[in-house]
Protein backbone atom coordinates (compact mmCIF):
# COMPACT_ATOMS: atom_id res chain seq x y z
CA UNK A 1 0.00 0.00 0.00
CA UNK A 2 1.27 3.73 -0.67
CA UNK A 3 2.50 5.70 2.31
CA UNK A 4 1.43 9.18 0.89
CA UNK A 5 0.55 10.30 -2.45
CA UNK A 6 1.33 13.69 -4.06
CA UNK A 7 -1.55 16.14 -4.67
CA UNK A 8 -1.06 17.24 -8.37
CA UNK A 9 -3.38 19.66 -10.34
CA UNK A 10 -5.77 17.04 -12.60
CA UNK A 11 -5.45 19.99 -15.38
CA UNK A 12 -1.95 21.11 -15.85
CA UNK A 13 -0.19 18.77 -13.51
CA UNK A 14 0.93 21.67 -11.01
CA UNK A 15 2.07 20.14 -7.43
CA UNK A 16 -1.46 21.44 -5.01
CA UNK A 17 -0.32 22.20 -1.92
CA UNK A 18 -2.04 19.77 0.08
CA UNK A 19 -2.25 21.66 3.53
CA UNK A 20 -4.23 23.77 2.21
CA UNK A 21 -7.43 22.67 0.30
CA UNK A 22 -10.24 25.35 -0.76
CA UNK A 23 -12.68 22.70 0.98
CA UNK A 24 -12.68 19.39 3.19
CA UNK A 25 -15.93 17.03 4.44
CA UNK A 26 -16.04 13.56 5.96
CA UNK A 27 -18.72 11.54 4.92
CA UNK A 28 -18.97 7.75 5.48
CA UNK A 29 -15.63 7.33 6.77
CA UNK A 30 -14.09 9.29 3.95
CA UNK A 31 -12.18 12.24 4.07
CA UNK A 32 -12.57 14.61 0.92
CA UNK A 33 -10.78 17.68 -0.24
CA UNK A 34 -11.03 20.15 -3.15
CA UNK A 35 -8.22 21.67 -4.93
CA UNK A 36 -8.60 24.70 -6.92
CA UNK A 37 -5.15 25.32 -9.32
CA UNK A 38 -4.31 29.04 -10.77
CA UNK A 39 -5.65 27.36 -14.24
CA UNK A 40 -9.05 26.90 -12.54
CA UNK A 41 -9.31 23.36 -12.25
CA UNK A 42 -10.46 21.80 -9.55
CA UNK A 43 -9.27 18.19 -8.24
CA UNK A 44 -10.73 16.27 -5.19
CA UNK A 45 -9.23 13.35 -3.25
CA UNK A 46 -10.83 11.04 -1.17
CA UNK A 47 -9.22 8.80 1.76
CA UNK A 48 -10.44 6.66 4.16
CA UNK A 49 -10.41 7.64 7.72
């Protein structure tokens, strides 16, 4: 299994820093967040708790 996985911009491939996402929500044991890169794409990740 991975240790940690980069956050990279779904659009342009731009590193996201991942400290600091525009929005985060648990739901059903999973932990979402929302990127939004300067080229105005947005990428999510989810993760289990």
């Amino acid at each position: 299994m991975l240790e940690r996985l980069g956050c990279t911009c779904e659009g342009c491939d731009r590193q996201l820093d991942a400290n600091t996402p525009e929005l985060s929500f648990e739901r059903d044991g999973y932990l979402r967040h929302a990127y939004e890169c300067p080229c105005r794409t947005v990428t999510i990740t989810v993760a289990r708790r």
